[in-house]
Protein backbone atom coordinates (compact mmCIF):
# COMPACT_ATOMS: atom_id res chain seq x y z
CA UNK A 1 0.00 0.00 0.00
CA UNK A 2 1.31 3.35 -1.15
CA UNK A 3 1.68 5.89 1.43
CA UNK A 4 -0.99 8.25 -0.14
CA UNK A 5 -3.54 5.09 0.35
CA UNK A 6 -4.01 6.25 4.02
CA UNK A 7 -6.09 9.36 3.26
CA UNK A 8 -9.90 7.94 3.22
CA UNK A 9 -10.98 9.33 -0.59
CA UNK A 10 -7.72 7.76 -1.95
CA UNK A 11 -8.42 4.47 -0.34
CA UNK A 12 -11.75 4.52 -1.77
CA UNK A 13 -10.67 4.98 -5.53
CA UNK A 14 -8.05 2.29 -5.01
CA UNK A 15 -10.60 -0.11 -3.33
CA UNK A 16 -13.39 0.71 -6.88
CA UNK A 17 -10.18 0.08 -9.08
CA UNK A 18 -9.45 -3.06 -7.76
CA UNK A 19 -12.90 -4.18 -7.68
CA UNK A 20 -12.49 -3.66 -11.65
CA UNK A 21 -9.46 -4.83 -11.88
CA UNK A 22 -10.06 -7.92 -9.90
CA UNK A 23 -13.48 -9.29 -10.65
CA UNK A 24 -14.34 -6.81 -13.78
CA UNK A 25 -17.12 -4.93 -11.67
CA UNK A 26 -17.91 -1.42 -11.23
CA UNK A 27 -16.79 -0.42 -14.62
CA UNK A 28 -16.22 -1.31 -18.02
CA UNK A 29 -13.49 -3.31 -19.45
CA UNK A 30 -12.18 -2.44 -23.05
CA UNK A 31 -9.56 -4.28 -25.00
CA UNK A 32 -7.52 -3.07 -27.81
CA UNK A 33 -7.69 -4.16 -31.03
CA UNK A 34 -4.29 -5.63 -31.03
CA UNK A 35 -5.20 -6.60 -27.51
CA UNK A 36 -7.87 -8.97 -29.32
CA UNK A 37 -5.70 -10.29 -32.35
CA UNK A 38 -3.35 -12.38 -29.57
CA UNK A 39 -5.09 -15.90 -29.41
CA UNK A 40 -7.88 -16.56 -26.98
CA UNK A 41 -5.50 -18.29 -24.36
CA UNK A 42 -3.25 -15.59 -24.47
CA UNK A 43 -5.68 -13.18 -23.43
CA UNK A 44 -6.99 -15.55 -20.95
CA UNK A 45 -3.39 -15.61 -19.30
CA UNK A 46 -2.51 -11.88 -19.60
CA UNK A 47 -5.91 -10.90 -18.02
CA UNK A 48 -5.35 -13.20 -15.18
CA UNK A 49 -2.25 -11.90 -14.75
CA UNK A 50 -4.00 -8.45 -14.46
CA UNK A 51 -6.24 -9.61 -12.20
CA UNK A 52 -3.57 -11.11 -10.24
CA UNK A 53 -1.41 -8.20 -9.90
CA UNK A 54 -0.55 -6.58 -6.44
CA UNK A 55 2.93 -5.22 -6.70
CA UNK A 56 2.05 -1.73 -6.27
CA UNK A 57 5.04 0.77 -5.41
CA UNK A 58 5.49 4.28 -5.13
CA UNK A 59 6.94 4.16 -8.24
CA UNK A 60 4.76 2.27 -10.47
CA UNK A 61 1.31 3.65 -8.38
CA UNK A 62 2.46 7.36 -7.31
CA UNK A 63 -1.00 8.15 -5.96
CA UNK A 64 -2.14 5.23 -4.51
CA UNK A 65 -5.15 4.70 -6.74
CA UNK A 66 -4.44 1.14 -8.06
CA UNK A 67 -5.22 2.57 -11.88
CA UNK A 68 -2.12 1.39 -13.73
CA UNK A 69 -0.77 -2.05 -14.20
CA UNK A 70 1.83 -3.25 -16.50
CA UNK A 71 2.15 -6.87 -16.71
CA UNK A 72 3.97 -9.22 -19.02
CA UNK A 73 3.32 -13.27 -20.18
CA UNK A 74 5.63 -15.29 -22.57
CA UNK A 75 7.19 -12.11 -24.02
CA UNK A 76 4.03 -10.57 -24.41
CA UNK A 77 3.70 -6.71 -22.53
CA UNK A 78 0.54 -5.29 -21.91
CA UNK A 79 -0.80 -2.10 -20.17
CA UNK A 80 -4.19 -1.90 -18.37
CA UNK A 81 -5.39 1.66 -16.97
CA UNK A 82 -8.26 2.47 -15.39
CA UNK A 83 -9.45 6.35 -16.27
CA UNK A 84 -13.16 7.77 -14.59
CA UNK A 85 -15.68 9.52 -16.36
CA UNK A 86 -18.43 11.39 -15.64
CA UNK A 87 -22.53 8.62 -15.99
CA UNK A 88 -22.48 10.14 -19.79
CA UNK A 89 -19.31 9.53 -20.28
CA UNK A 90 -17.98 13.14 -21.63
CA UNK A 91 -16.07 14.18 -19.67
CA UNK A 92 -13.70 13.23 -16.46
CA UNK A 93 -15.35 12.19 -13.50
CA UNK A 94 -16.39 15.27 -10.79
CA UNK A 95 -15.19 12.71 -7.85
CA UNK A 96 -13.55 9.40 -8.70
CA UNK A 97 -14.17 8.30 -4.97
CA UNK A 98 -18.36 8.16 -5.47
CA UNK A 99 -19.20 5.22 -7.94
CA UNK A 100 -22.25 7.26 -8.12
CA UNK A 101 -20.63 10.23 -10.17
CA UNK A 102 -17.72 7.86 -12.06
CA UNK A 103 -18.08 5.35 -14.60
CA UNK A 104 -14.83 3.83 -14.61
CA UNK A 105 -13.13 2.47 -18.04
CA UNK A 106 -10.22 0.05 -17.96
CA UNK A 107 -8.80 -0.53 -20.59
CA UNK A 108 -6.40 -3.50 -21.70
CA UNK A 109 -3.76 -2.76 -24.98
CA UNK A 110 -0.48 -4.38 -25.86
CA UNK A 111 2.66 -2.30 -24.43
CA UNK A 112 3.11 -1.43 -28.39
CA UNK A 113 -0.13 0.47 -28.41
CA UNK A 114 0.74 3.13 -25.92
């Protein structure tokens, strides 16, 4: 847990992230086009791996929101970020911390993509 995790709001965005990250709920989950050209098992293992992930740092998570991973399977790299809009999705999200004003995206892509 990054240090910024203590303050309550933080917490709160990190606990809705992983709930999407984790179990695909509270959100939406989007994957890439080249994302979706890798073969079905592939994907399988590279969103489990996503899922899995918990090696959050101060340098790979510098606010302690849980909304960037970066994970890698048989030589394949791929990102997944998590970004909050507002119910209509237009424009950011007024408070990321109320599930009621965010609809959270996350979105899978091959490293390549960024």
């Amino acid at each position: 847990m990054t240090a910024l995790a203590h303050f309550p709001k933080t917490l709160r965005i990190q606990q809705l992230n992983d709930a999407l990250r984790t179990q695909f709920v509270g959100g939406q989950v989007l994957l890439t086009a080249g994302f979706q050209t890798l073969p079905g098992e592939r994907q399988a293992a590279l969103l489990l791996a996503i899922r899995h992930f918990n090696d959050f740092t101060p340098d790979n998570d510098p606010y302690g929101e849980h909304d960037f991973v970066a994970v890698e399977v048989d030589g394949v790299k791929v990102f997944c970020k998590i970004d909050y809009y507002d119910p209509t999705l237009q424009q950011h999200a007024a408070d990321a911390a109320n599930p009621v004003l965010t609809h959270r995206v996350m979105t899978v892509m091959l490293a390549a993509e960024y």
